[in-house]
Protein backbone atom coordinates (compact mmCIF):
# COMPACT_ATOMS: atom_id res chain seq x y z
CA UNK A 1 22.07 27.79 19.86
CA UNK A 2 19.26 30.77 19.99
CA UNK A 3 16.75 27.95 20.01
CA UNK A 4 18.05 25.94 22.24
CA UNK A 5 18.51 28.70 24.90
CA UNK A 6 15.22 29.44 24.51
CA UNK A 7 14.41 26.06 25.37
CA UNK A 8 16.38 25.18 27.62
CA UNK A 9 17.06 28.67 29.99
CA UNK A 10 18.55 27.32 32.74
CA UNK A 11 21.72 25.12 30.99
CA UNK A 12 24.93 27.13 31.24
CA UNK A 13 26.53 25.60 28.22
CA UNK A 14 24.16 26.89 26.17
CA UNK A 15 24.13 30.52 27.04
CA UNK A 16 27.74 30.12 27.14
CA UNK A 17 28.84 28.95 23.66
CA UNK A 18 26.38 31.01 21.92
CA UNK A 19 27.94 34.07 23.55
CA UNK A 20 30.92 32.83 22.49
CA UNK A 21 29.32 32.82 18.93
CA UNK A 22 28.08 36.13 18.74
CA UNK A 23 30.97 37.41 19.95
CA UNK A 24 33.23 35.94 17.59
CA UNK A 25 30.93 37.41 14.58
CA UNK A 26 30.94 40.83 16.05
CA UNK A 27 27.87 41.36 18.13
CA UNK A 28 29.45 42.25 21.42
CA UNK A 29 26.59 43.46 22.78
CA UNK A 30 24.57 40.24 22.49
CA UNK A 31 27.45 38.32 23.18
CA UNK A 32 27.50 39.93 26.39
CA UNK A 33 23.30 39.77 26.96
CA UNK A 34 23.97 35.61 26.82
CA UNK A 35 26.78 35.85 29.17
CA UNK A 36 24.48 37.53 31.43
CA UNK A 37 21.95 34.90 31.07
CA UNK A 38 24.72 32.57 31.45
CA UNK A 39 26.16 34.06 34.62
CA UNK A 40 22.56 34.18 36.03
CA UNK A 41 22.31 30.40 35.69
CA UNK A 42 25.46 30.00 37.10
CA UNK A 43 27.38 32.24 38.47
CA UNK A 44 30.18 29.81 39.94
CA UNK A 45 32.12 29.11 37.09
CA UNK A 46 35.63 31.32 36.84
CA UNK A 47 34.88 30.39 32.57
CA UNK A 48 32.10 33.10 32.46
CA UNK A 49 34.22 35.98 33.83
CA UNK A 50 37.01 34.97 32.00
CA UNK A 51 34.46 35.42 28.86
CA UNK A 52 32.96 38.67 30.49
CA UNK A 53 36.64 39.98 30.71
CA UNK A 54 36.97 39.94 26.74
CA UNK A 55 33.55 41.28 26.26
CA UNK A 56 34.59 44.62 28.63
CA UNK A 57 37.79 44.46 26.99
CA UNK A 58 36.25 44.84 23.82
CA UNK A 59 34.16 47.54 24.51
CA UNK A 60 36.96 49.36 26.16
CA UNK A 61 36.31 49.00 29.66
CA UNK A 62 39.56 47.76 31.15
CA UNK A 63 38.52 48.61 34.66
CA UNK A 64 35.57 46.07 34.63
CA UNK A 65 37.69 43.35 32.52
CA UNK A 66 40.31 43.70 34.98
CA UNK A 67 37.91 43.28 37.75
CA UNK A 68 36.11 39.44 35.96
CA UNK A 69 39.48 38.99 35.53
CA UNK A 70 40.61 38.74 39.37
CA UNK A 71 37.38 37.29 40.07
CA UNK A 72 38.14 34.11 37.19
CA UNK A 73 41.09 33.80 39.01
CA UNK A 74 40.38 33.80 42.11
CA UNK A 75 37.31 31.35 41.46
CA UNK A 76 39.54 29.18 39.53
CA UNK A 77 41.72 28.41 42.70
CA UNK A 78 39.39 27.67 44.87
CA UNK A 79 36.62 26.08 43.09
C-alpha cells in the first residue's frame, strides 16, 4: 500500500485502506496523514469522515469526531 500510494496519488482506495492499516497497527498519526491524502483526492465520500471520526476519537478529540461524524451522515443521505 505505501508503494502504491506513492504511485498512484490521486486513487482514493489506496490512501484509504492503508490508513485503515496503519491505524489498525497503532500509528494513528499516520493513519490519519493518509486519510488526509485521501480526503484531498476526494473529499465526497461520507467513508473518509466516518474513518476520520475514529482517528479523532482515538486521539481524544470527541468534538472533531463528532463533527466527521455529522458530516458522514449527512453526505451519506444525500450522495
Amino acid at each position: 500500500l505505501e508503494q502504491s500510494a506513492r504511485y498512484m496519488p490521486d486513487h482514493f482506495d489506496t490512501w484509504y485502506l492503508l490508513g485503515w492499516s496503519r491505524l489498525l497497527t497503532g500509528n494513528i498519526d499516520e493513519a490519519k496523514a493518509a486519510f488526509d491524502a485521501s480526503f484531498g483526492v476526494d473529499e465526497t465520500r461520507h467513508e473518509i469522515h466516518m474513518a476520520l471520526a475514529v482517528v479523532y476519537a482515538a486521539q481524544g478529540n470527541q468534538a472533531l469526531a463528532d463533527k466527521h461524524l455529522g458530516l458522514a451522515k449527512t453526505q451519506d443521505e444525500t450522495g
